[in-house]
Protein backbone atom coordinates (compact mmCIF):
# COMPACT_ATOMS: atom_id res chain seq x y z
CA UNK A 1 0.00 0.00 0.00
CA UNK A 2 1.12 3.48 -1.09
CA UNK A 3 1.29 6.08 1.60
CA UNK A 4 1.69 9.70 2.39
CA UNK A 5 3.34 11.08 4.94
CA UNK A 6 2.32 14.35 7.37
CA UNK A 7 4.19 15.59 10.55
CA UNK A 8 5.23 18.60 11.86
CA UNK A 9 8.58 20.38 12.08
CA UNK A 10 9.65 21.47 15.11
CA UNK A 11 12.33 24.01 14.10
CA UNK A 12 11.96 25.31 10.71
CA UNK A 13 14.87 26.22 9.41
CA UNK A 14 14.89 28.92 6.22
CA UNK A 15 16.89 27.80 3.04
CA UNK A 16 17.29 24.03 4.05
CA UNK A 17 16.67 21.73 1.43
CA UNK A 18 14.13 19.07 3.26
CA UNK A 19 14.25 16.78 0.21
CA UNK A 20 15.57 13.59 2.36
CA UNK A 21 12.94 11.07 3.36
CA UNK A 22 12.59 11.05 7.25
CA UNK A 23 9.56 10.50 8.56
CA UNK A 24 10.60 9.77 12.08
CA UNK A 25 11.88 12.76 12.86
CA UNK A 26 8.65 14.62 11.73
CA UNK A 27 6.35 12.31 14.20
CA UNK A 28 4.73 11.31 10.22
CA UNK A 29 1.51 9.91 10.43
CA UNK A 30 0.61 8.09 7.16
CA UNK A 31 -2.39 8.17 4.87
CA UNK A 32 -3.24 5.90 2.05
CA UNK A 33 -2.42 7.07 -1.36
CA UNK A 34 -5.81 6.23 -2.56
CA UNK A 35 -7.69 8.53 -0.30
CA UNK A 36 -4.93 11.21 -0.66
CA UNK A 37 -5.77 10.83 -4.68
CA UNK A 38 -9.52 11.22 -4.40
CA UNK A 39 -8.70 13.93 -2.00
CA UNK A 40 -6.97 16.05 -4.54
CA UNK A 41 -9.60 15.21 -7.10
CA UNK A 42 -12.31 16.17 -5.55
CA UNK A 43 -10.62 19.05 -3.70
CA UNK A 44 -8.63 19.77 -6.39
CA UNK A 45 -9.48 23.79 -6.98
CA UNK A 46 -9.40 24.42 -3.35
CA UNK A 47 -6.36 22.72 -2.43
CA UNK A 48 -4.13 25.01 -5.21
CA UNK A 49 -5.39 27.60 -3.57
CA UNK A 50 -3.14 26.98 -0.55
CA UNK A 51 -0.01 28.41 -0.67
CA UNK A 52 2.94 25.92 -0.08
CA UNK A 53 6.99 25.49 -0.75
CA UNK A 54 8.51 22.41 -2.48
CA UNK A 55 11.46 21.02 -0.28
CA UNK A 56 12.52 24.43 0.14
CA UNK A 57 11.05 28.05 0.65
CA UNK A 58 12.87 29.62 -2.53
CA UNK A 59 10.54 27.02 -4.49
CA UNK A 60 6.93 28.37 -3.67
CA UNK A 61 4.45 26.35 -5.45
CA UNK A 62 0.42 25.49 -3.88
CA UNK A 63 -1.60 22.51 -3.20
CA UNK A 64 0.55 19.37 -2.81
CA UNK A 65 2.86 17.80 -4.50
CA UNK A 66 1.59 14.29 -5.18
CA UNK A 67 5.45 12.44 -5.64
CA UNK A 68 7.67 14.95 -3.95
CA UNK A 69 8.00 17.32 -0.70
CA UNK A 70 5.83 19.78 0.24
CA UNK A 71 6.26 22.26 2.92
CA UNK A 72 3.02 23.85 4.36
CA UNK A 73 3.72 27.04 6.32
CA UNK A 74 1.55 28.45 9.22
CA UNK A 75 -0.46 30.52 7.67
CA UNK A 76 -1.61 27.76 5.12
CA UNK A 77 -2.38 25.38 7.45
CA UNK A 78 -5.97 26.68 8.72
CA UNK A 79 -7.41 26.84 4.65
CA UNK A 80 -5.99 23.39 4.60
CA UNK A 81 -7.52 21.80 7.52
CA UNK A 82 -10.81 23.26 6.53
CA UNK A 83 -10.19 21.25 3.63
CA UNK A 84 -9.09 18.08 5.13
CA UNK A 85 -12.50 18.39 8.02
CA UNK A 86 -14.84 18.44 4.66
CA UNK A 87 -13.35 15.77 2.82
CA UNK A 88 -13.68 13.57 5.93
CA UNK A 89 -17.36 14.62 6.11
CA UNK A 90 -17.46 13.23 3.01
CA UNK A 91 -14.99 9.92 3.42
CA UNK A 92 -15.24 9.26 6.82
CA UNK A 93 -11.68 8.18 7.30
CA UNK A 94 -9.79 7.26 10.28
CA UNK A 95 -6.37 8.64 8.82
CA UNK A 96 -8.07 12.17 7.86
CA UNK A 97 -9.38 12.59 11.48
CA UNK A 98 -5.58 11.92 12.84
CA UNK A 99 -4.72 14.24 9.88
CA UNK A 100 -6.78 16.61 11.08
CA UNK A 101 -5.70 16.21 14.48
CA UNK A 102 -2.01 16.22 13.10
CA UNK A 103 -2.70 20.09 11.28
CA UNK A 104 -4.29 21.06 14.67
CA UNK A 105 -1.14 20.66 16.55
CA UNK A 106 1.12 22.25 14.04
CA UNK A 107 -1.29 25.42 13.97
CA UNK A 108 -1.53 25.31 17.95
CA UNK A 109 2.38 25.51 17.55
CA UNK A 110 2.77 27.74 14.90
CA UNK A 111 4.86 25.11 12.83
CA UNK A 112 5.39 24.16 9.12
CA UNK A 113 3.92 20.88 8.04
CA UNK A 114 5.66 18.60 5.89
CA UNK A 115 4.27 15.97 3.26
CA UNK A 116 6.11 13.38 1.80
CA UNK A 117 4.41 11.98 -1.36
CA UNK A 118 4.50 8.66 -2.98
């Protein structure tokens, strides 16, 4: 089973390059590429409308990137939880309400998320 990855990054550092795969650090929690996919095809429109960074913040970019890195700063991460609470009114999924639970934290902290795609 495909997966992508979400967790939170404690201290944010400017410039850095987060392209190496390390889930463990981040405290990931995983959800299943199939959901993610009907996520962004359904939510397609508002999802681009978030404003996001691939791997680093000289690369700004929006929505997610489906097989790379995406960073999702602060100020993003309110629009994109709105997002992720009506999908899972829609899906019902167990791994969108820890997802959910996962953005929560990050905006209680004031912290970049990070995805890793597939």
């Amino acid at each position: 089973m495909e997966k992508h990855e979400f967790g939170i990054i404690d201290s944010f550092e400017e410039n850095k390059w987060y392209s190496d795969y390390e889930p463990e650090k981040y405290n990931c929690i995983s959800v299943n590429d199939d959901l993610v996919e009907e996520l962004i095809i359904k939510y397609n429109e508002e999802l681009m409308a978030i404003k996001t960074y691939f791997q680093v913040t000289t690369q700004p970019g929006t929505g997610l990137d489906y097989c790379g890195v995406t960073l999702i700063p602060p100020e993003s991460l309110k629009q994109f939880r709105d997002i992720i609470i009506k999908a899972n009114n829609h899906f019902k999924a167990k791994e969108l309400q820890l997802l959910t639970e996962k953005i929560t934290e990050a905006i209680t902290g004031n912290k970049y998320l990070i995805h890793y795609g597939i």
